[in-house]
Protein backbone atom coordinates (compact mmCIF):
# COMPACT_ATOMS: atom_id res chain seq x y z
CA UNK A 1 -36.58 -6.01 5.07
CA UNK A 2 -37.76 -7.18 1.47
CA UNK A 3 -35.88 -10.09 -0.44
CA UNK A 4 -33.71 -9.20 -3.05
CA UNK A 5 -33.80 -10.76 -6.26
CA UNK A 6 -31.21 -10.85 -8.82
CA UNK A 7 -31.16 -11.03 -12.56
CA UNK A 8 -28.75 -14.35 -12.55
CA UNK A 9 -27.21 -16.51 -10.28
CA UNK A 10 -25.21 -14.48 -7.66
CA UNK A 11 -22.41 -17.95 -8.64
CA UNK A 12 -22.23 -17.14 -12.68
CA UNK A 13 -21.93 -13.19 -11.66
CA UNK A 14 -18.42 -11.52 -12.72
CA UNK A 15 -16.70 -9.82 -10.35
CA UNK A 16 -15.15 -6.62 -10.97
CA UNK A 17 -11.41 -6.34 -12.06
CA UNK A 18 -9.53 -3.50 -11.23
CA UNK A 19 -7.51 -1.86 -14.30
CA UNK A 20 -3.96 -2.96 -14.14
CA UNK A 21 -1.33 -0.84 -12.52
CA UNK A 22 -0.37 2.20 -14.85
CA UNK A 23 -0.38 5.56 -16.06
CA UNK A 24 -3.60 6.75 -17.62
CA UNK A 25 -5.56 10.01 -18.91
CA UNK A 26 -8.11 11.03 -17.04
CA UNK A 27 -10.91 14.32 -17.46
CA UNK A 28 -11.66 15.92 -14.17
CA UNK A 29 -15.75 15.82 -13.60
CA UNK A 30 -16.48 17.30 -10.35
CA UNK A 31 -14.60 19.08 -7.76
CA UNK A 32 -15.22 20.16 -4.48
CA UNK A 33 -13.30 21.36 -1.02
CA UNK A 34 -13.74 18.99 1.82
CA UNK A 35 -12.88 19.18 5.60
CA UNK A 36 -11.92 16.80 8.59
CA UNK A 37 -10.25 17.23 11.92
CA UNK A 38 -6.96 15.99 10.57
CA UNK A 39 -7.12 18.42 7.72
CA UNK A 40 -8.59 21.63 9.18
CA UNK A 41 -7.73 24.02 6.33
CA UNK A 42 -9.54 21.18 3.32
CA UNK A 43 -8.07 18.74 0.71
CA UNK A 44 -9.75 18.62 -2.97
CA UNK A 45 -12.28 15.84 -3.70
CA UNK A 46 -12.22 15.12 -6.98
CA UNK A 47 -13.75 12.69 -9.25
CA UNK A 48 -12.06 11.69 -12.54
CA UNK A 49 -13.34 9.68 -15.25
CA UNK A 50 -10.67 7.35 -17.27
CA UNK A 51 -12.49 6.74 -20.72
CA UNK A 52 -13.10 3.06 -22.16
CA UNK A 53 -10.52 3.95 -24.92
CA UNK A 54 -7.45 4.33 -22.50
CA UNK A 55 -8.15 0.87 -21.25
CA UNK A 56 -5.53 -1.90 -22.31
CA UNK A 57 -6.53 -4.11 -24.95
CA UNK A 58 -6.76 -7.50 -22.75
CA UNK A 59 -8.84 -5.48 -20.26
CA UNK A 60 -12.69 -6.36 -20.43
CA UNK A 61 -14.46 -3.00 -20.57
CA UNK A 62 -17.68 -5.04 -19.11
CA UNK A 63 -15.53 -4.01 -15.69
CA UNK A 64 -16.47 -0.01 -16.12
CA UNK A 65 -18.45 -0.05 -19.61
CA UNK A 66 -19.09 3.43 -18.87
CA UNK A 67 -15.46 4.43 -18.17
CA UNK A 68 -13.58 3.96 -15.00
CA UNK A 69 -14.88 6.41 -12.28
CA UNK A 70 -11.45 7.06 -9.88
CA UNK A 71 -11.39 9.67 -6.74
CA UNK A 72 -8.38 11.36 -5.53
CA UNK A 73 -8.84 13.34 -2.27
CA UNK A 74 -5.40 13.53 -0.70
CA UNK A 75 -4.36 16.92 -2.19
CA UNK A 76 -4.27 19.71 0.69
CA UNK A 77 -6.01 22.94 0.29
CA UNK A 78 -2.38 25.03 0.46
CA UNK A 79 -1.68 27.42 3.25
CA UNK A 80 1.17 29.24 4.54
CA UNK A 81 0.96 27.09 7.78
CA UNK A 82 1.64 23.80 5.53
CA UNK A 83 4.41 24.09 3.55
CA UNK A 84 4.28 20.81 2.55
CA UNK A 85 0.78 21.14 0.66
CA UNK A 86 2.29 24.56 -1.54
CA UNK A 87 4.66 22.01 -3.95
CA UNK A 88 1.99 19.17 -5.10
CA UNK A 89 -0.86 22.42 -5.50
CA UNK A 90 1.59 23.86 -7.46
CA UNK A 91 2.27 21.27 -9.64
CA UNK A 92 -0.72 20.16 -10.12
CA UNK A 93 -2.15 23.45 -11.26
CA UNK A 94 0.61 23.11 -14.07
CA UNK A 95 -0.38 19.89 -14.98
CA UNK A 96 -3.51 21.20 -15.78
CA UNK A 97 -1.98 24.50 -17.38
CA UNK A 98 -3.31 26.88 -14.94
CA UNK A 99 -0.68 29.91 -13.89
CA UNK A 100 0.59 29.71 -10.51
CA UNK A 101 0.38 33.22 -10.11
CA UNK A 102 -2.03 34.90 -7.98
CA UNK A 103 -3.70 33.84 -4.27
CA UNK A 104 -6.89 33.18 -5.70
CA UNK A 105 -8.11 29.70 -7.64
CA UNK A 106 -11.56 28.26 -8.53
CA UNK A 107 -11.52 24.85 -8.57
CA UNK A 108 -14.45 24.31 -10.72
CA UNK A 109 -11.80 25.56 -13.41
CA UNK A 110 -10.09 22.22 -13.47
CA UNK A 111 -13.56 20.56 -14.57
CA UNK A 112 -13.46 19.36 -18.10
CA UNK A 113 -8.98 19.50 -17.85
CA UNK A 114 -7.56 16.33 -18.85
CA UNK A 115 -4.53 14.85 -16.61
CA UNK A 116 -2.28 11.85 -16.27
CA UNK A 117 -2.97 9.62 -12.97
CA UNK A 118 -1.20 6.94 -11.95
CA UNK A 119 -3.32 4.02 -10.85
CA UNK A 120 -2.26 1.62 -8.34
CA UNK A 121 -4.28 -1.89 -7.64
CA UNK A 122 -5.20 -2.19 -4.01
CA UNK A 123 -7.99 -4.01 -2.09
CA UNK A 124 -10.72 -2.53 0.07
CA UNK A 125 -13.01 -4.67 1.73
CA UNK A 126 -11.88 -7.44 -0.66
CA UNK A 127 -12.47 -5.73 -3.64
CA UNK A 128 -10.15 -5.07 -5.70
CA UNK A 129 -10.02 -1.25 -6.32
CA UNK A 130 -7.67 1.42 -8.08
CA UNK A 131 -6.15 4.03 -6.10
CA UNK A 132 -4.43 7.63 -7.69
CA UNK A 133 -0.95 7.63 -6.83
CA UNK A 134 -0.08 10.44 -8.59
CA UNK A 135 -1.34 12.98 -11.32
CA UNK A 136 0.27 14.66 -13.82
CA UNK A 137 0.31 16.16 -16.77
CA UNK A 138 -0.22 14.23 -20.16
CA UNK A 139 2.80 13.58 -21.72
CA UNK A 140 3.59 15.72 -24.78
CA UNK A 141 5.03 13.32 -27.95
C-alpha cells in the first residue's frame, strides 16, 4: 500500500454539495441496456449531463465545474410480459420526440436529446447525492 498525499489539508477540503431539489435540463451522453436477476428482460443506463448554466445562482459551480454528471437506470426495457414498463417507455420516448410507433428502437438515438429531470437530494454513504425522480420533456414557453 503506498501513502497518499494530498494537495491541501484533507480539514480545509470542501465537500461536495448536492444541487438543490428541482427540475432541470439535462443532454443524454451515453446509453446502454443493462441486466440483473430482478430485471431479466434490462432497464436503460443512462448518463446525463446537467450543464453549469442550469445551476441556480447561489449554487457554487466548484461542486461539478464541469457540469453535473446524474444516472438514471430505473427505466425497464418494455415487454409484453410487463405492462407496467410500456407507459414510462412510452413517455419517455415523447419526451425526447421520438414516435412511438414501431417495435423497434435504438437507444443510442436518444444521445445528444435534451430532457427535463427532476432531481431529488438524497444521501449515499453520507454523501450527499442527487437522484432522477423523473424525466420529462422540456417545457415549451
Amino acid at each position: 500500500m503506498s501513502i497518499i498525499e494530498l494537495g491541501m489539508d484533507l480539514d480545509q477540503m470542501a465537500e461536495y454539495e448536492a444541487l438543490p431539489d428541482g427540475p432541470y435540463k439535462a443532454e443524454i451522453r451515453d446509453v446502454e441496456v443493462r441486466f440483473s436477476e430482478k430485471v431479466p428482460h434490462g432497464y436503460y443506463y443512462m448518463q446525463m449531463l446537467v450543464p453549469v448554466d442550469e445551476f441556480p445562482a447561489d449554487y457554487d459551480a466548484g461542486n461539478a465545474p464541469e457540469g453535473l454528471n446524474i444516472i438514471h437506470s430505473r427505466m425497464k426495457v418494455p415487454s409484453v410480459d410487463d405492462r407496467r414498463s410500456v407507459a414510462p417507455f412510452k413517455a419517455f420516448l415523447k419526451a425526447v420526440g421520438i414516435s412511438t410507433k414501431g417495435n423497434k428502437f435504438d437507444p443510442q438515438d436518444w444521445v445528444g436529446k435534451q430532457v427535463q429531470v427532476l432531481l431529488k437530494r438524497s444521501e449515499y454513504n453520507g454523501s450527499p447525492v442527487n437522484n432522477v425522480e423523473a424525466i420529462g420533456a422540456i417545457p415549451k414557453v
